[in-house]
Protein backbone atom coordinates (compact mmCIF):
# COMPACT_ATOMS: atom_id res chain seq x y z
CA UNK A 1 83.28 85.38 89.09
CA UNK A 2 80.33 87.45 87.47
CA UNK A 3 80.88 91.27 88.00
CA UNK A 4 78.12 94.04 87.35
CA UNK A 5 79.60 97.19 86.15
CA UNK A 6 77.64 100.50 85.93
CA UNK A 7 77.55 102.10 82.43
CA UNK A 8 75.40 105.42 82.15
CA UNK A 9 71.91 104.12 84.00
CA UNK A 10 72.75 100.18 82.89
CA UNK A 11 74.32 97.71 84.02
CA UNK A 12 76.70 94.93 81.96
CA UNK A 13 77.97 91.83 83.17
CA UNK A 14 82.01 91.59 83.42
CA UNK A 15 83.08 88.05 83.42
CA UNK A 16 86.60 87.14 85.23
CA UNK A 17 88.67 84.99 82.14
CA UNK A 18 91.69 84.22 84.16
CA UNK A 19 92.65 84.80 88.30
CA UNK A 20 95.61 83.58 90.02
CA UNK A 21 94.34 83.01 93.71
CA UNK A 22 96.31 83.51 96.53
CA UNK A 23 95.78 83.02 100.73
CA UNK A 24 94.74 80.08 102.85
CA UNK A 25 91.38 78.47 103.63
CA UNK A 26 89.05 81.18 104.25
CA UNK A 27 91.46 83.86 103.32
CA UNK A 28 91.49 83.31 99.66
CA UNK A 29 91.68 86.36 97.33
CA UNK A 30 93.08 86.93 93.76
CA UNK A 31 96.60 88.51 93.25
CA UNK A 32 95.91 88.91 89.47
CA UNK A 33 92.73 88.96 87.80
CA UNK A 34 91.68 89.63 84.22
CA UNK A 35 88.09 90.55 83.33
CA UNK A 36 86.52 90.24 79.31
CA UNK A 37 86.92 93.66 78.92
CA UNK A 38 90.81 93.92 79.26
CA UNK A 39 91.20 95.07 82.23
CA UNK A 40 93.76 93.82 84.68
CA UNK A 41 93.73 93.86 88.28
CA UNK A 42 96.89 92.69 90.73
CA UNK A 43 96.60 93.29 94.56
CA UNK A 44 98.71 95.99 95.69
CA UNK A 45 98.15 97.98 92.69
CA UNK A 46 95.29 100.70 92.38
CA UNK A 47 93.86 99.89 96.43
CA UNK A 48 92.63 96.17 94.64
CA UNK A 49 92.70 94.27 97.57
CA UNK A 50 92.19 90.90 95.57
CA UNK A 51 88.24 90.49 96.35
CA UNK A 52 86.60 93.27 93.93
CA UNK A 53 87.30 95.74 91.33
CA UNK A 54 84.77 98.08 92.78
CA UNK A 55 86.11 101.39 93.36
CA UNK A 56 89.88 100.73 92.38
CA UNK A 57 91.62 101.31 89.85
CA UNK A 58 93.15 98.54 87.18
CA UNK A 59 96.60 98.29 85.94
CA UNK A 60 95.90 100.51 82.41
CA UNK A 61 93.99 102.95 85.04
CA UNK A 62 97.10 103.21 86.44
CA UNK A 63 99.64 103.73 84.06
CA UNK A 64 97.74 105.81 82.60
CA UNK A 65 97.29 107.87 85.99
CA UNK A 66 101.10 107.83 86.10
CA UNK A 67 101.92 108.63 82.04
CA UNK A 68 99.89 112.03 83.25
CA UNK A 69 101.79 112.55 86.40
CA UNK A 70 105.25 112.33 84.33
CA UNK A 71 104.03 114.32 81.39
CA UNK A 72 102.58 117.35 83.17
């Protein structure tokens, strides 16, 4: 899967390395997905539904969302 990601007034391409699908014929989403740039997404985690990244949050995102919440 070939992602577009905005950065500033560009765009880069994000590449999907590794996904772990999940669902029947014509119900098939991913229930883990890394992308080249580190990032890990797992459905139920960060409102990733297991079709895009767009507009949710990855696993670091996350846990780093949380580290605040604990620390503050």
């Amino acid at each position: 899967m070939l992602l577009m990601q905005k950065v500033s007034t560009t765009y880069r391409m994000i590449n999907t390395i590794s996904s772990i699908g999940i669902g029947s014929s014509g119900n098939n989403k991913n229930a883990v997905e890394v992308l080249t740039n580190g990032e890990v997404y797992i459905t139920g985690i960060g409102n990733y539904i297991g079709i895009t990244t767009t507009g949710v949050s990855s696993v670091q995102g996350m846990i780093s969302y949380l580290s605040d919440q604990i620390i503050t």
